[in-house]
N, C-alpha and C. Protein backbone atom coordinates (compact mmCIF):
# COMPACT_ATOMS: atom_id res chain seq x y z
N UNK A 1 128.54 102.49 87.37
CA UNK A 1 127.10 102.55 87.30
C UNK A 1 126.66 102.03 85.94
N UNK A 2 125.73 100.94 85.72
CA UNK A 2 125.30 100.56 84.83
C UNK A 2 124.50 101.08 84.30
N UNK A 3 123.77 101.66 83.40
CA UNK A 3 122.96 102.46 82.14
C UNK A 3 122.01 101.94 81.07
N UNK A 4 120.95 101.64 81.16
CA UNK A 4 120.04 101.01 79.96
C UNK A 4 120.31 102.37 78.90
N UNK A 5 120.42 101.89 77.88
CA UNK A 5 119.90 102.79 76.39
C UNK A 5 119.12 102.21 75.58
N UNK A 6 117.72 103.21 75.68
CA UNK A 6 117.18 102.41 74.79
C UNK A 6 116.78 103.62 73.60
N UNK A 7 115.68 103.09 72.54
CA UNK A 7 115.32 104.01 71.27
C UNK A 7 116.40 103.88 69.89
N UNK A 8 117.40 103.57 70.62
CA UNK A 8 118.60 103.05 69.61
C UNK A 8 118.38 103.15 68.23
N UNK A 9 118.99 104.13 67.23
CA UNK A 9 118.51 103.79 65.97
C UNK A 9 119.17 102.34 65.68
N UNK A 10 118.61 101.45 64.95
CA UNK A 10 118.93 100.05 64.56
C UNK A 10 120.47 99.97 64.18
N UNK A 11 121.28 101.04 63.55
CA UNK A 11 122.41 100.49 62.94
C UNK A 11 124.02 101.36 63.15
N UNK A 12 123.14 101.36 64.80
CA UNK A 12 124.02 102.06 65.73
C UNK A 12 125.03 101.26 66.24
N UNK A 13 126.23 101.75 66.34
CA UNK A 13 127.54 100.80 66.33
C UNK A 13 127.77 101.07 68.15
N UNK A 14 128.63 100.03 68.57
CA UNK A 14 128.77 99.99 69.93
C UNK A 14 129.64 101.32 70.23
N UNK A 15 130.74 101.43 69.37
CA UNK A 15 132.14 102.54 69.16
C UNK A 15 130.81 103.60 69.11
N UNK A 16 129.93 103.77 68.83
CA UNK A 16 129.23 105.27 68.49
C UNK A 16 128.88 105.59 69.85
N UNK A 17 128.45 105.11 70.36
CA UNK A 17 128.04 105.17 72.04
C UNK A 17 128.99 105.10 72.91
N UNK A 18 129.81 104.59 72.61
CA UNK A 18 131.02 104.74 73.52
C UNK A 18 131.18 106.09 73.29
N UNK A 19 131.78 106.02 72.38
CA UNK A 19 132.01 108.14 71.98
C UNK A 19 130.76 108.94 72.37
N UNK A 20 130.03 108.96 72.19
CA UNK A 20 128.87 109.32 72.52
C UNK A 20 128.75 109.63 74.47
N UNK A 21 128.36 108.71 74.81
CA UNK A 21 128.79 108.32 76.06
C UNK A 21 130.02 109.52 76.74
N UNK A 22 131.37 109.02 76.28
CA UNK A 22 132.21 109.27 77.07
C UNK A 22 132.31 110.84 77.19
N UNK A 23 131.23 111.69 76.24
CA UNK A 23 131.85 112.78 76.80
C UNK A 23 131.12 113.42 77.96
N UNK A 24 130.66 112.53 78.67
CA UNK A 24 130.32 112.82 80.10
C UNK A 24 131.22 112.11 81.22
N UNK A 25 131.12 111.30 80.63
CA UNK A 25 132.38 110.88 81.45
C UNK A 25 133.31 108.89 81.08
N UNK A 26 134.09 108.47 82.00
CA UNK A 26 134.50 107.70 81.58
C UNK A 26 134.08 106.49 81.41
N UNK A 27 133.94 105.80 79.87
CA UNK A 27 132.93 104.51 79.69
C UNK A 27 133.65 103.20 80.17
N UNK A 28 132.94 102.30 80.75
CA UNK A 28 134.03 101.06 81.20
C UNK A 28 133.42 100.11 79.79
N UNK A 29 132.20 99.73 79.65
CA UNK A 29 132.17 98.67 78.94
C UNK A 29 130.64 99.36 77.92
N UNK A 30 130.31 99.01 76.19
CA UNK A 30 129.36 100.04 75.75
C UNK A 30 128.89 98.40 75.17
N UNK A 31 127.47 97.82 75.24
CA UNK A 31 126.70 96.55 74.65
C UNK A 31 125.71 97.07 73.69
N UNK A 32 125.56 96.77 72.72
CA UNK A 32 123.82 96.71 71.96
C UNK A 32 123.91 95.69 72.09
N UNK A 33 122.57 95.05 72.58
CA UNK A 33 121.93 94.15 72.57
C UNK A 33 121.14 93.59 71.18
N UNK A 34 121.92 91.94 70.84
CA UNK A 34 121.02 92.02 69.30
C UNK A 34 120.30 90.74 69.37
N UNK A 35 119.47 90.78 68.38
CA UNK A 35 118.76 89.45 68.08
C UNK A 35 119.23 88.30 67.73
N UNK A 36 118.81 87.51 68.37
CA UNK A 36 119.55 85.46 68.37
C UNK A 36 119.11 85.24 67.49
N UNK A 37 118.28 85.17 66.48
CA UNK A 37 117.57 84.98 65.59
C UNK A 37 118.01 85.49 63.89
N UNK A 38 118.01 86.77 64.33
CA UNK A 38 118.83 87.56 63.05
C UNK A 38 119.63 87.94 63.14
N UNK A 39 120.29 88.31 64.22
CA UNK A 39 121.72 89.33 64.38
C UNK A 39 121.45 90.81 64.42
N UNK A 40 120.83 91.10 64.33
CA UNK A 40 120.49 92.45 64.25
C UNK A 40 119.86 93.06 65.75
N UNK A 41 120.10 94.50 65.53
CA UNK A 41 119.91 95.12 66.20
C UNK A 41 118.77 95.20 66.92
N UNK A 42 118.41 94.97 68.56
CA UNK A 42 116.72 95.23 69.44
C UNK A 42 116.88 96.50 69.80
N UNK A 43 117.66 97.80 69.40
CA UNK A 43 117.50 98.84 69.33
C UNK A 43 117.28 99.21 71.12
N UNK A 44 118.58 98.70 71.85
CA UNK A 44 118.69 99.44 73.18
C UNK A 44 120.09 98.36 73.67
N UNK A 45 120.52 99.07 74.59
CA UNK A 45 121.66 98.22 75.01
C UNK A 45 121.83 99.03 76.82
N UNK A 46 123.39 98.55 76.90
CA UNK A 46 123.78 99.11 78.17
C UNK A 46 125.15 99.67 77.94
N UNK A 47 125.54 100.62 79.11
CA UNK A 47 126.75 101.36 78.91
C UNK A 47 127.09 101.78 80.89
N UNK A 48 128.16 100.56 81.06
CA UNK A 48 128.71 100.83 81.61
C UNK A 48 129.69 101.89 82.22
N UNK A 49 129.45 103.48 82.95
CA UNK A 49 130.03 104.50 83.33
C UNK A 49 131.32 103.83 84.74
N UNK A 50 132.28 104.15 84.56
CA UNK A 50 133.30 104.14 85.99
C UNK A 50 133.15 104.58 87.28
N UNK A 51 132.24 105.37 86.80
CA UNK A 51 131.55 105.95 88.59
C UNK A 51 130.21 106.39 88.62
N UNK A 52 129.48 106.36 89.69
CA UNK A 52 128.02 106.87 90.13
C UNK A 52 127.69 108.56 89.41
N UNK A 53 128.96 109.31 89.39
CA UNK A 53 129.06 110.90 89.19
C UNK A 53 128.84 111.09 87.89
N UNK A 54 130.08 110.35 86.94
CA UNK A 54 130.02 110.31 85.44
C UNK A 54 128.15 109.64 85.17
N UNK A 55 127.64 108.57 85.54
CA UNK A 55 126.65 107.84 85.50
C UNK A 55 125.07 108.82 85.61
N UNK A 56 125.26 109.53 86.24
CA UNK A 56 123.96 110.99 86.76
C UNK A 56 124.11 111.83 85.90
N UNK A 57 125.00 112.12 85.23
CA UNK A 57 125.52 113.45 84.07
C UNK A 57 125.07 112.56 83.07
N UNK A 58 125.53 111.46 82.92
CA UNK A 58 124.94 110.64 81.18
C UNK A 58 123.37 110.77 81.28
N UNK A 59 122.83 110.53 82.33
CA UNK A 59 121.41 110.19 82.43
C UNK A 59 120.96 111.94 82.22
N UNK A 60 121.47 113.05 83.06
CA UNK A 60 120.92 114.19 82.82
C UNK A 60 120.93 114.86 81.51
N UNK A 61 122.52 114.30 81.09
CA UNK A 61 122.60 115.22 79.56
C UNK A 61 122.20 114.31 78.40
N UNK A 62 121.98 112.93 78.24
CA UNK A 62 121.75 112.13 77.23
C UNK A 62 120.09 111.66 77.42
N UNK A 63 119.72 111.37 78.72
CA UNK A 63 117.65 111.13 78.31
C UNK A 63 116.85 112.22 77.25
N UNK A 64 116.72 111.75 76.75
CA UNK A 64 116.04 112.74 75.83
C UNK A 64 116.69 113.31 74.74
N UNK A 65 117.75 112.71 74.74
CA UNK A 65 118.86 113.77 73.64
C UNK A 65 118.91 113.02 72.29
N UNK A 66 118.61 113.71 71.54
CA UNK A 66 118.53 113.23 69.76
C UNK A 66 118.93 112.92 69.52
N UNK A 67 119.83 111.30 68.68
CA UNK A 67 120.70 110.59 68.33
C UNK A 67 120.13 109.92 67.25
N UNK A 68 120.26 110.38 65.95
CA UNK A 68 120.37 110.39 64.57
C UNK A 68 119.12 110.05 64.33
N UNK A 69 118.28 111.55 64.78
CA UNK A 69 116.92 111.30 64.27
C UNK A 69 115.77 110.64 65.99
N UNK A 70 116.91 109.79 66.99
CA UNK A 70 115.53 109.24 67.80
C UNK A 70 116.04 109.70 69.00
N UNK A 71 115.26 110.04 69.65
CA UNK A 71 115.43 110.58 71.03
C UNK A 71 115.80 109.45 72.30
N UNK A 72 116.54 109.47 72.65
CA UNK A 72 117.28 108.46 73.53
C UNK A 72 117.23 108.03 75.07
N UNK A 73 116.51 106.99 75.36
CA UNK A 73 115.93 107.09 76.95
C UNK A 73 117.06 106.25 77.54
N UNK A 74 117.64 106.89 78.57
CA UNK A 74 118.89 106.53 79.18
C UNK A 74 118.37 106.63 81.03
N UNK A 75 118.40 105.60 81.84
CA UNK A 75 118.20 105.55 83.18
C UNK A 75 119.28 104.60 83.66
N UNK A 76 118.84 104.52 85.04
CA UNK A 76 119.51 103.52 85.26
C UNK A 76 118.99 102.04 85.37
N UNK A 77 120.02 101.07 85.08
CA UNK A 77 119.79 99.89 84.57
C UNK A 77 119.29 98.99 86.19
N UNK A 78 118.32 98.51 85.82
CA UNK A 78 117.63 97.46 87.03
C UNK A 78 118.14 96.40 87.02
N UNK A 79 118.38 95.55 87.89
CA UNK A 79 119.06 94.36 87.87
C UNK A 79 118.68 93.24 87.57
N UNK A 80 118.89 92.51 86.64
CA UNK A 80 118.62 91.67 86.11
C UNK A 80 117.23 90.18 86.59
N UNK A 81 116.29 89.85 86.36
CA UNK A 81 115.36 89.14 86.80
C UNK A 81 115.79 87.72 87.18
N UNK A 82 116.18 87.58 88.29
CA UNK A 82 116.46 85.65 88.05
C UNK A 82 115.24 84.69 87.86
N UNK A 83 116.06 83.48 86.97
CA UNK A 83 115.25 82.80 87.02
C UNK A 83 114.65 82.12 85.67
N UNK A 84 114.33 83.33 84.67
CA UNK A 84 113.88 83.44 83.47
C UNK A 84 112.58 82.61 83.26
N UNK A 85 112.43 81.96 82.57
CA UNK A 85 111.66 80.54 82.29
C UNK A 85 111.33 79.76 83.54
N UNK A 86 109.95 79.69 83.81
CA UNK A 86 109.45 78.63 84.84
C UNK A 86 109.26 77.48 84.50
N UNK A 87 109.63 76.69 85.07
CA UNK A 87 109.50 74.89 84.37
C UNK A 87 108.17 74.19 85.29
N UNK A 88 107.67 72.79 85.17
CA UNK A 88 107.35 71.91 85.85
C UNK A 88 106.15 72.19 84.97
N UNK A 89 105.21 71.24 85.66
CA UNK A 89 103.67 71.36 85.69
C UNK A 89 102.62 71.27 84.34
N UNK A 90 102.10 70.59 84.24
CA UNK A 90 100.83 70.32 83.09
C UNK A 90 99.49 70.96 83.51
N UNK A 91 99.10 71.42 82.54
CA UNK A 91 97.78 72.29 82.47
C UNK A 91 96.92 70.87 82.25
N UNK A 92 97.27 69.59 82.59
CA UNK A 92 95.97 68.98 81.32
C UNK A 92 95.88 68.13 82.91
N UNK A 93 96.22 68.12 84.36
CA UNK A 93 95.46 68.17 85.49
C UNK A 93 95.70 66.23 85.35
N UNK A 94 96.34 65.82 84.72
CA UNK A 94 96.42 64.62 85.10
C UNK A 94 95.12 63.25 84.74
N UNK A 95 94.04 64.23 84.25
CA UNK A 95 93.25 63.43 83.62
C UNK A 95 93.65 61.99 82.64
């Protein structure tokens, strides 16, 4: 079961969430997501759980739960938007 985390304090390490994480249950894969631009931290990532069971316990015991100072919104992760960027077409109508 895949896992958004977001609220992330900025200089939160992936290993901290993993640990964090695993003591609900077993972590397969732990991401912060960072900026292309600076490298730094967008303060939310994802955390891959091994099963649906472990995945409902992270969300019950970690939403809301204090992590160094910020309170931590943990659901489950929606699937990704295809597509991204729409191409074609001029606003200036061909004039």
């Amino acid at each position: 079961m895949k896992l958004y985390v977001g609220n992330l304090p900025f200089n939160t390490t992936e290993d901290e969430i993993r640990e964090l994480f695993s003591q609900k249950g077993a972590v397969k894969t732990a991401q912060i997501v960072m900026d292309r631009e600076t490298g730094r931290s967008r303060g939310f990532g994802f955390v891959e759980m091994n099963d649906a069971t472990a995945g409902k316990a992270v969300i019950e015991g970690l939403n809301g739960f204090s992590f160094s100072g910020r309170a931590l919104v943990v659901n489950e992760a929606r699937p990704k938007a295809e597509g991204g960027r729409t191409g074609g077409g001029s606003s200036r109508g061909g004039w």
